[in-house]
Structure formats: C-alpha cells, structure tokens
PDB file of N, CA and C in Angstrom:
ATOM      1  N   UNK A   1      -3.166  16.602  43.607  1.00  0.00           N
ATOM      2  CA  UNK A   1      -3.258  17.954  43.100  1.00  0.00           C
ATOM      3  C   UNK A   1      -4.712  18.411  43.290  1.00  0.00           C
ATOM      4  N   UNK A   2      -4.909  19.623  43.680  1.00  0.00           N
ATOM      5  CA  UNK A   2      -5.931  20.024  43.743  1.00  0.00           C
ATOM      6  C   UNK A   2      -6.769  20.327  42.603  1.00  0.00           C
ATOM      7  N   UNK A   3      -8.505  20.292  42.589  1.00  0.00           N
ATOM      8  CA  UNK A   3      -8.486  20.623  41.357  1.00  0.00           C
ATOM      9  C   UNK A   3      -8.690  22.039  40.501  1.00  0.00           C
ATOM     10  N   UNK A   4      -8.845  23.092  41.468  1.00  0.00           N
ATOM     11  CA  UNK A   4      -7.991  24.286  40.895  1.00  0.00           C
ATOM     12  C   UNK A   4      -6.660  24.469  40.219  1.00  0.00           C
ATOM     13  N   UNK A   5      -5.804  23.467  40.966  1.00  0.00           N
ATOM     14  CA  UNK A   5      -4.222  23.721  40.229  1.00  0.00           C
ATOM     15  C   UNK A   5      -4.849  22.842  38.803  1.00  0.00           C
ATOM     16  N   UNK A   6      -5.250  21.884  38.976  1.00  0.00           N
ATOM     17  CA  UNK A   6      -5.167  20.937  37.498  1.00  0.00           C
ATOM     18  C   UNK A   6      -5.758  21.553  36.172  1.00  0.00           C
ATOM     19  N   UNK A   7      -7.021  22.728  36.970  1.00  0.00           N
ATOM     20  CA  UNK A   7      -7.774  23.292  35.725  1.00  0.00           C
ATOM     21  C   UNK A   7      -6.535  24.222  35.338  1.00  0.00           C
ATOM     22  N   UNK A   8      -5.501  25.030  35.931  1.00  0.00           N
ATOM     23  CA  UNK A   8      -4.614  25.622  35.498  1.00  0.00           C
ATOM     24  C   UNK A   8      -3.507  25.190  34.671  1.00  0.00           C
ATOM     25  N   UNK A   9      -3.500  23.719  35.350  1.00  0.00           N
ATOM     26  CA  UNK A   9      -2.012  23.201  34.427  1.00  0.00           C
ATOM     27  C   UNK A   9      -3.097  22.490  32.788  1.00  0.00           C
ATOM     28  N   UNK A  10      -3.933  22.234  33.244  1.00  0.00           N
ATOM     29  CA  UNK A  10      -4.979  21.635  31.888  1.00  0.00           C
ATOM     30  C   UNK A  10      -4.721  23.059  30.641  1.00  0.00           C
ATOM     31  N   UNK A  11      -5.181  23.767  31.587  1.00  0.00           N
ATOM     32  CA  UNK A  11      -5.126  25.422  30.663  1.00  0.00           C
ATOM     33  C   UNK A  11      -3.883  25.325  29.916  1.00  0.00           C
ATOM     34  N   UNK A  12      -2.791  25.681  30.389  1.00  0.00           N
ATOM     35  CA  UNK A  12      -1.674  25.923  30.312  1.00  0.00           C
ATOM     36  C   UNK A  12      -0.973  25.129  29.515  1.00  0.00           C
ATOM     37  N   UNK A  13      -1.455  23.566  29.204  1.00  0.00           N
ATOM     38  CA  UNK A  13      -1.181  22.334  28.525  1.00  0.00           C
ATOM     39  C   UNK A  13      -1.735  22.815  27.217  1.00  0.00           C
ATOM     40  N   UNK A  14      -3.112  23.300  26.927  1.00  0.00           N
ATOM     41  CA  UNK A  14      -3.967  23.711  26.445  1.00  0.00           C
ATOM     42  C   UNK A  14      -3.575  24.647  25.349  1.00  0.00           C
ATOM     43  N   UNK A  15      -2.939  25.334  25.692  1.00  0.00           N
ATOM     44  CA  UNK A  15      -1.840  26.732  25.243  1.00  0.00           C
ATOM     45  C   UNK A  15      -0.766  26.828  25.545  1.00  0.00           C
ATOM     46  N   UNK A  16      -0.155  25.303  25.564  1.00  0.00           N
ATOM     47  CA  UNK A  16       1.369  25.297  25.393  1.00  0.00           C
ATOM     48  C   UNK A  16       2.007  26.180  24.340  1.00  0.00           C
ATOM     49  N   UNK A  17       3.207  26.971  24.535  1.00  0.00           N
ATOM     50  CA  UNK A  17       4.053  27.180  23.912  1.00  0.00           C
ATOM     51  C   UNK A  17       3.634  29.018  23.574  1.00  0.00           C
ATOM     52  N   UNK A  18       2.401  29.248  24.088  1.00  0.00           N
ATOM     53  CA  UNK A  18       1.644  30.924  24.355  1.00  0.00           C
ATOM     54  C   UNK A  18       1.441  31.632  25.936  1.00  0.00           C
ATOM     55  N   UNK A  19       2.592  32.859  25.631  1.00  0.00           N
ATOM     56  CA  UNK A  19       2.263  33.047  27.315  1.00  0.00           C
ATOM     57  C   UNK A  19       0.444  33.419  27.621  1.00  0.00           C
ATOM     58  N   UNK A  20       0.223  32.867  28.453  1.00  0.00           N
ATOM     59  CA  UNK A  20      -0.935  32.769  29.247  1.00  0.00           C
ATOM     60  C   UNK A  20      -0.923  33.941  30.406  1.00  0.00           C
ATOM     61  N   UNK A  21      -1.949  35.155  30.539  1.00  0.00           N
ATOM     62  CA  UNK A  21      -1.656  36.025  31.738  1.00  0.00           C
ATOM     63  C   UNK A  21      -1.996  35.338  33.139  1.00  0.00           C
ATOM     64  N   UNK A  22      -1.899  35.830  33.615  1.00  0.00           N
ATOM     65  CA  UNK A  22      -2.644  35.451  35.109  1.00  0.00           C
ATOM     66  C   UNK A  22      -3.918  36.132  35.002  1.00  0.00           C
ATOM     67  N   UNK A  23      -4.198  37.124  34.678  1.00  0.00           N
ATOM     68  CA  UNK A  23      -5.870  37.227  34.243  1.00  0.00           C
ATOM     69  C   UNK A  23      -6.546  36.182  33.397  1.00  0.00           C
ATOM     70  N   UNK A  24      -6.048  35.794  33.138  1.00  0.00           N
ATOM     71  CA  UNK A  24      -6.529  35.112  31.721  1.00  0.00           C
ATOM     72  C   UNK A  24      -6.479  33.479  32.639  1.00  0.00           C
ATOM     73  N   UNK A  25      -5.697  33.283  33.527  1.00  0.00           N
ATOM     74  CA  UNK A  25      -5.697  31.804  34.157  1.00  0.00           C
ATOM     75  C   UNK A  25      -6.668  32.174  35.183  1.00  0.00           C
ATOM     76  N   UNK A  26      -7.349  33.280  35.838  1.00  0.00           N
ATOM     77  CA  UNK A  26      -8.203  33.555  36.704  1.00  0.00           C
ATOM     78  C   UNK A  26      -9.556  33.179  36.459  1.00  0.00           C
ATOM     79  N   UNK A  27      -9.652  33.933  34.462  1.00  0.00           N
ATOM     80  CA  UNK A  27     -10.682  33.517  33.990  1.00  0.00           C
ATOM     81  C   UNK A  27     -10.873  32.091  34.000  1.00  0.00           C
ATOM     82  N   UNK A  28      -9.899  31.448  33.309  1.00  0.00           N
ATOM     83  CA  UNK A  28     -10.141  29.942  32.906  1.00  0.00           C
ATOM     84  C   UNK A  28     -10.590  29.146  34.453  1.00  0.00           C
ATOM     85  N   UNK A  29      -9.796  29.245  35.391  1.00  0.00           N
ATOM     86  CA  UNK A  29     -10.196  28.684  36.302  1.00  0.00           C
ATOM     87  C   UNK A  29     -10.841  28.785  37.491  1.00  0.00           C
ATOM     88  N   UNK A  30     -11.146  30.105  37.678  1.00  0.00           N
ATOM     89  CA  UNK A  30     -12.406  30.798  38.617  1.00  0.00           C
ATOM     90  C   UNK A  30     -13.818  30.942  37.461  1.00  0.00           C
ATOM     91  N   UNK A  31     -13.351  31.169  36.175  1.00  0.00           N
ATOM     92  CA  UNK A  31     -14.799  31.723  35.689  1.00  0.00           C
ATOM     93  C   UNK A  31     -15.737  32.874  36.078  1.00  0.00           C
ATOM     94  N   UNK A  32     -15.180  34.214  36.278  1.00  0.00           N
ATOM     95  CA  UNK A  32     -15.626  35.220  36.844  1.00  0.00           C
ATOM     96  C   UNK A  32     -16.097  35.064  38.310  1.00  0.00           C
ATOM     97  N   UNK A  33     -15.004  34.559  39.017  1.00  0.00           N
ATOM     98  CA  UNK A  33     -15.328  34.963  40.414  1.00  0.00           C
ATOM     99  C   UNK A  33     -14.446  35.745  40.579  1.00  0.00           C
ATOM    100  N   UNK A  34     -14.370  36.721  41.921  1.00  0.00           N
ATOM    101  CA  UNK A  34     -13.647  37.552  42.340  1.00  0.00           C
ATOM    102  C   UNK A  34     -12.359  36.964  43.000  1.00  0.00           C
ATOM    103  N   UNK A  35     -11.462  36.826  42.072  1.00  0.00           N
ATOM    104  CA  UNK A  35     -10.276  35.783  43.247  1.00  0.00           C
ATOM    105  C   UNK A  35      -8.847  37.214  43.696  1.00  0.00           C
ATOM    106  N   UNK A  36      -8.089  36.753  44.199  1.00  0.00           N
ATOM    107  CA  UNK A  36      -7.032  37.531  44.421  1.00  0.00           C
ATOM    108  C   UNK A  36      -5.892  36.547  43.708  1.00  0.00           C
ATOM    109  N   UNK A  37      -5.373  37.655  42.921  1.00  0.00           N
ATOM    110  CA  UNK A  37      -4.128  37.148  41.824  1.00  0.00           C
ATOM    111  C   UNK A  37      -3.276  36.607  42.441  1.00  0.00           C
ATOM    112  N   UNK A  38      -2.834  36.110  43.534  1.00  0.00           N
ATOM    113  CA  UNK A  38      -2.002  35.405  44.268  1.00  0.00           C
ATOM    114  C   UNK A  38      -2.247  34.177  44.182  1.00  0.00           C
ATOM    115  N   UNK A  39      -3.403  33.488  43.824  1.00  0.00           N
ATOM    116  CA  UNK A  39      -3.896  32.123  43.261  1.00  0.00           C
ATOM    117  C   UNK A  39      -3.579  31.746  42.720  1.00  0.00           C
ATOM    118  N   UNK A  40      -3.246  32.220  41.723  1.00  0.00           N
ATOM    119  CA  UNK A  40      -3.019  31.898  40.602  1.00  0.00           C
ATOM    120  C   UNK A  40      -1.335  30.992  40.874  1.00  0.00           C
ATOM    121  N   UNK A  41      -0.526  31.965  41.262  1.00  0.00           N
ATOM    122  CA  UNK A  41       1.261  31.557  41.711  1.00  0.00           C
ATOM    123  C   UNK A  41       0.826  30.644  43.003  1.00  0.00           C
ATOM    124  N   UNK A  42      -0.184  30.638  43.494  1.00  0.00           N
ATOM    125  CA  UNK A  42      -0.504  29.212  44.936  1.00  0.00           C
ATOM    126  C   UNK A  42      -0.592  28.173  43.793  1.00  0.00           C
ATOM    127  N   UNK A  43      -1.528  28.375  42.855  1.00  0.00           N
ATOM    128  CA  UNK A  43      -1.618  26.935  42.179  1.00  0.00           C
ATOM    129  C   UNK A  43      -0.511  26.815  41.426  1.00  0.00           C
ATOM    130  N   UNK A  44       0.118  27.606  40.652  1.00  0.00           N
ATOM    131  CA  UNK A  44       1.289  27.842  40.016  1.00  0.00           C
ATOM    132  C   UNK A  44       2.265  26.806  40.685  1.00  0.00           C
ATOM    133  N   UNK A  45       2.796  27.306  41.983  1.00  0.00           N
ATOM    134  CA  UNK A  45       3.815  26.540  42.674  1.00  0.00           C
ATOM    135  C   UNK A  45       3.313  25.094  43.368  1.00  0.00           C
ATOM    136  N   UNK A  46       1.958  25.097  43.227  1.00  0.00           N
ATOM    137  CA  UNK A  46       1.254  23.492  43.407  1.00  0.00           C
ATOM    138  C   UNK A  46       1.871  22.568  42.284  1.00  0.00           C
ATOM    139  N   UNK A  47       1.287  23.187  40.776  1.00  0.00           N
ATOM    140  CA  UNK A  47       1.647  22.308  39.957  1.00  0.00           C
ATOM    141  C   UNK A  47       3.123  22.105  39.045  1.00  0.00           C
ATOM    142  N   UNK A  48       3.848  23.252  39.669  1.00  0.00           N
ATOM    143  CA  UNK A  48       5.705  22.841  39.841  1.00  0.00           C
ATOM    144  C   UNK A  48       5.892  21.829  41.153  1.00  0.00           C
ATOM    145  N   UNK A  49       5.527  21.869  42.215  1.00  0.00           N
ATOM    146  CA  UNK A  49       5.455  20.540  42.887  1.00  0.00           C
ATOM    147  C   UNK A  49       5.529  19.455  42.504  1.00  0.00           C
ATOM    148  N   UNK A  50       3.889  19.309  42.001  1.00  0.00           N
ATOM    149  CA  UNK A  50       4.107  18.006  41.833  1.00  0.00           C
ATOM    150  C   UNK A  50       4.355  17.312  40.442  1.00  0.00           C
ATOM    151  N   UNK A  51       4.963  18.187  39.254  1.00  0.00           N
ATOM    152  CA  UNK A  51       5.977  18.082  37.778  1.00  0.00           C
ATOM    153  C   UNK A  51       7.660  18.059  38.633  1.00  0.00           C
ATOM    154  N   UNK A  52       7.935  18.712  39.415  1.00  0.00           N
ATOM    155  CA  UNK A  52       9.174  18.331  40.224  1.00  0.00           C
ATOM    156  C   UNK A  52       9.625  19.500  39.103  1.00  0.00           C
ATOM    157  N   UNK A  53       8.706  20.723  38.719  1.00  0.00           N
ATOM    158  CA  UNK A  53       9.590  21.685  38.255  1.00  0.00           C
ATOM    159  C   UNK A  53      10.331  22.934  38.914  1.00  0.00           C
ATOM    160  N   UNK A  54      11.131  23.450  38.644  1.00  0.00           N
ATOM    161  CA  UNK A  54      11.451  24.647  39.674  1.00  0.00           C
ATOM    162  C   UNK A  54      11.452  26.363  38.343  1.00  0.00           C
ATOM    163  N   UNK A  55      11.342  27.550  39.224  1.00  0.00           N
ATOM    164  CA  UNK A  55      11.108  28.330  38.482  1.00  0.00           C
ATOM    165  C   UNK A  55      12.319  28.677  37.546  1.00  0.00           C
ATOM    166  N   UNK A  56      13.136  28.408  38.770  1.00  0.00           N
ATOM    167  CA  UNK A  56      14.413  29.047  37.354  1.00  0.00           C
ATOM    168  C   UNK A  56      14.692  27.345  36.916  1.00  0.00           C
ATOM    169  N   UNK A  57      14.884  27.779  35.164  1.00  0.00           N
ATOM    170  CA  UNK A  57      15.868  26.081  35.205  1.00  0.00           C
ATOM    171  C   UNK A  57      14.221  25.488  34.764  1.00  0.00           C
ATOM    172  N   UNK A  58      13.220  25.791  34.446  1.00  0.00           N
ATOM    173  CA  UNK A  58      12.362  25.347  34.145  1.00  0.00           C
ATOM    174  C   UNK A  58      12.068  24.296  33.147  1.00  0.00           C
ATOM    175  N   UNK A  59      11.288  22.888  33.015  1.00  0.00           N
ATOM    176  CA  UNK A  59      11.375  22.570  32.148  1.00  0.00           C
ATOM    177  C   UNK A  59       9.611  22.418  31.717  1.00  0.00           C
ATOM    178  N   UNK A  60       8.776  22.785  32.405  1.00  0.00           N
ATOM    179  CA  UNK A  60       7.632  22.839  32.021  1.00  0.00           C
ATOM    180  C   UNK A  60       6.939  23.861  32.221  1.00  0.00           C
ATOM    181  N   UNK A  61       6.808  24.516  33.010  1.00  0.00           N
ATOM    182  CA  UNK A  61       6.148  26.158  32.895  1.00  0.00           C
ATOM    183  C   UNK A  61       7.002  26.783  33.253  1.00  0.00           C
ATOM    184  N   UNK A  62       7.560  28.278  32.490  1.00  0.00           N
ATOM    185  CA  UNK A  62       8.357  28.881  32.076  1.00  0.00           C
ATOM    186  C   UNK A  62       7.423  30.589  32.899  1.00  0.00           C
ATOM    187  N   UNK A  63       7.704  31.506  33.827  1.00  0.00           N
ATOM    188  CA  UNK A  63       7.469  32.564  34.253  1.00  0.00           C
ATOM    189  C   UNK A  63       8.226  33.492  33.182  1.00  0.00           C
ATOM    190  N   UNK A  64       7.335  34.340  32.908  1.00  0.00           N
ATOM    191  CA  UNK A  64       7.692  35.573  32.452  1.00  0.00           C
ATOM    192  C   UNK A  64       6.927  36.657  33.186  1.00  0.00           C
ATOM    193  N   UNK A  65       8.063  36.932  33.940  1.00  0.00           N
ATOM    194  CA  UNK A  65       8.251  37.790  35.202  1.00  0.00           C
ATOM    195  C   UNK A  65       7.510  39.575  34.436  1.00  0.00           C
ATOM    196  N   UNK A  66       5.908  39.232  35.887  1.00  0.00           N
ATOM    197  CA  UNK A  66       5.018  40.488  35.500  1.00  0.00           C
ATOM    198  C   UNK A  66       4.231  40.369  34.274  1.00  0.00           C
ATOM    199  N   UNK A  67       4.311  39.153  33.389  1.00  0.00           N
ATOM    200  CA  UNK A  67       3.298  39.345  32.619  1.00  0.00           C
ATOM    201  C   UNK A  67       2.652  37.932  32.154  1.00  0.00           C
ATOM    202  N   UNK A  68       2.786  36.880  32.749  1.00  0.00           N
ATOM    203  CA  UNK A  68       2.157  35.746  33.096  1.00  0.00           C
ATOM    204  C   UNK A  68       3.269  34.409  32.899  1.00  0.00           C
ATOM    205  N   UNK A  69       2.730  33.168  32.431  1.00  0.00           N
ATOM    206  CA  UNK A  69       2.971  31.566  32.629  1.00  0.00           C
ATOM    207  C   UNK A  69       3.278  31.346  30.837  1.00  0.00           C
ATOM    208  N   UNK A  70       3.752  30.431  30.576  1.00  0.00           N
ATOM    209  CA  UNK A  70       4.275  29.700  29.667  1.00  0.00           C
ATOM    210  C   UNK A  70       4.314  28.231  29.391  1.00  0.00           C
ATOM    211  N   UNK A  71       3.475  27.602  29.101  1.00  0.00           N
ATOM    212  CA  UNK A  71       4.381  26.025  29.143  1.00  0.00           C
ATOM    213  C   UNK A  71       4.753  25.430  28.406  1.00  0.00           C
ATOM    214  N   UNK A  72       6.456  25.371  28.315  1.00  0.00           N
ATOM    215  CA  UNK A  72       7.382  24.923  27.228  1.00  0.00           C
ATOM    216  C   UNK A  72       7.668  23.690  26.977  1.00  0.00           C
ATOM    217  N   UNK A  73       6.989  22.901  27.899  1.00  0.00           N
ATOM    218  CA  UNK A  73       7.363  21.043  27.582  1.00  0.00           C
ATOM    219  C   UNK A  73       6.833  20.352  26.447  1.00  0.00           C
ATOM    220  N   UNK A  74       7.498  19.813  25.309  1.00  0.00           N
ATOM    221  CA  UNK A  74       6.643  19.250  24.381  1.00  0.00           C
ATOM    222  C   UNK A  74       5.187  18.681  24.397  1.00  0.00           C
ATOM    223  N   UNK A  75       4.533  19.049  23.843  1.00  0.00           N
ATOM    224  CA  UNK A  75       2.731  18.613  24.592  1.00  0.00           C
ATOM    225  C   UNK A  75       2.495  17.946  22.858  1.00  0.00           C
ATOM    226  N   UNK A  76       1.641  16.675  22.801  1.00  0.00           N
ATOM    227  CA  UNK A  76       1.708  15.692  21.735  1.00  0.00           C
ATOM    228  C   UNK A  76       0.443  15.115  22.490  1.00  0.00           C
ATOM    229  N   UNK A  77      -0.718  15.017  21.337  1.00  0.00           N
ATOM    230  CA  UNK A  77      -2.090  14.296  21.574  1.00  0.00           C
ATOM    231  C   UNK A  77      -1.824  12.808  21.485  1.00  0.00           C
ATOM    232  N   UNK A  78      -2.720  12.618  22.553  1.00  0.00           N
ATOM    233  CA  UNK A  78      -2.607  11.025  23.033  1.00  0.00           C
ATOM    234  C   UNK A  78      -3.038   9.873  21.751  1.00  0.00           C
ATOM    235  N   UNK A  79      -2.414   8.696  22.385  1.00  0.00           N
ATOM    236  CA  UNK A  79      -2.485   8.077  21.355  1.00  0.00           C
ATOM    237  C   UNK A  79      -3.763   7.294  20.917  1.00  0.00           C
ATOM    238  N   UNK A  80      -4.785   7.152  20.179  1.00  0.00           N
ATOM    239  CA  UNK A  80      -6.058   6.450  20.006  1.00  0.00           C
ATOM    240  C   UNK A  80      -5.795   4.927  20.400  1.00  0.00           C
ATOM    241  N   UNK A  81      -6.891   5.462  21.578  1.00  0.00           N
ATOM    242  CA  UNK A  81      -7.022   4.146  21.877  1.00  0.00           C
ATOM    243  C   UNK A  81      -7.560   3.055  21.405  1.00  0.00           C
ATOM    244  N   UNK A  82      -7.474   2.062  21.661  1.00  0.00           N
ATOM    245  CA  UNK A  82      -8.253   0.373  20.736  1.00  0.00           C
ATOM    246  C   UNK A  82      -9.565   0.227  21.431  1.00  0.00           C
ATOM    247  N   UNK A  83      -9.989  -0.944  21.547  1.00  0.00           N
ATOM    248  CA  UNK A  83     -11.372  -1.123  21.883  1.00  0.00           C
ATOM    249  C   UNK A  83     -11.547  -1.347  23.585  1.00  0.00           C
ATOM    250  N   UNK A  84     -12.588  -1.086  24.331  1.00  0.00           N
ATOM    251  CA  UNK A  84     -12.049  -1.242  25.583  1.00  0.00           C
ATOM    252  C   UNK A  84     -12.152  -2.366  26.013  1.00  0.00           C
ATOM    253  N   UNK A  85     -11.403  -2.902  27.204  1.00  0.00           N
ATOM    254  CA  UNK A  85     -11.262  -4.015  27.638  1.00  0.00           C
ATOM    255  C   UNK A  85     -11.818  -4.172  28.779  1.00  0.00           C
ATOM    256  N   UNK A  86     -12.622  -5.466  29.085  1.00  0.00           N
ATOM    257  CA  UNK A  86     -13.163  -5.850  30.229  1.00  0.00           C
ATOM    258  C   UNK A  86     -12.360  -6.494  31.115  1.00  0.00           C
ATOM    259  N   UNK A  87     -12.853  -6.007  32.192  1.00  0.00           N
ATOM    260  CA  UNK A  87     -11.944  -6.290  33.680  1.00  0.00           C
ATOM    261  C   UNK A  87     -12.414  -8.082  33.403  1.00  0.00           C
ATOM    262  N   UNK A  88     -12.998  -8.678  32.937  1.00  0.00           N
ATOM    263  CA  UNK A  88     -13.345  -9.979  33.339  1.00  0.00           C
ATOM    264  C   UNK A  88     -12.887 -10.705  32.272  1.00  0.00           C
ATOM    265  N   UNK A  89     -12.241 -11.805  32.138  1.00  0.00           N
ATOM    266  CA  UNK A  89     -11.786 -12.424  31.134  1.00  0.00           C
ATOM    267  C   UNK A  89     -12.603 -14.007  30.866  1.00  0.00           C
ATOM    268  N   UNK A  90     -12.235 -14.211  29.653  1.00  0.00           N
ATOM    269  CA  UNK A  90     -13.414 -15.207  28.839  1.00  0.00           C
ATOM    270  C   UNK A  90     -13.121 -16.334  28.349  1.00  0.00           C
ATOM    271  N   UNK A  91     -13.165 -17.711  29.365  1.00  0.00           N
ATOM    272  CA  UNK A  91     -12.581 -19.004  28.973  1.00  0.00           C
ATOM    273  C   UNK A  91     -13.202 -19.726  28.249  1.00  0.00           C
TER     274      UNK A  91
END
C-alpha cells in the first residue's frame, strides 16, 4: 500500500463510524497541498484493494455518494503489550 492510501485508511480508522469528507481526507493527507479530489477515490479504491473490500456490499469503508467515506468495521484498541523480547535467547 502506498503511503498516501495508508495515511487515508489510518484517518478513516481514526474516525471510524463518522462520515469523513473528501476535503477533509485531502487535508489529513496532503496537508494543504493543492491536490485534485480524484485522489482521494485513487487511494480510496487502493485501500478497498487491498481490505478485499468492494463499494457496494461494503464491509469496511462505506461511500456516501457526493458527500464523502465512512468506516464501518468494528475498530477496538490494540492490546498492551508485555515486555519486549529479544531476538537472542539465554542459556
């Protein structure tokens, strides 16, 4: 995945369950550059790729046709991790 699409699906993870505009995903992931709103649905259909989602029948970002993105998949903070472990082990 590219990492334009990822800052979008990060976004979008981010504000699960709130439609998100496409202005508003321009901001997050250009940061005031001048992009053309068609980017937005390039990365859009990047990161239905590679979730294996499709637009209709959706199970993770949800289009609401003309007024931006949605993402409806249960989103749940990771689990705390333990202490880290060294690649080298200790006889």
């Amino acid at each position: 995945m590219t990492p334009k699409a990822y800052a979008v699906l990060v976004y979008l993870v981010e504000h699960a369950g709130r439609l998100v505009t496409s202005d508003e995903l321009l901001e997050a992931a250009w940061s005031g550059r001048v992009i053309e709103p068609q980017a937005v649905r390039k990365h859009i259909l990047e990161v239905r790729n590679v979730l294996g989602d499709r637009p209709k029948n959706s199970l993770f970002i949800e289009t609401v046709i003309k007024r931006g993105y949605r993402f409806i998949a249960p989103v749940s903070e990771p689990a705390a991790s333990g202490p880290a472990v060294s690649g080298t082990a200790r006889h």
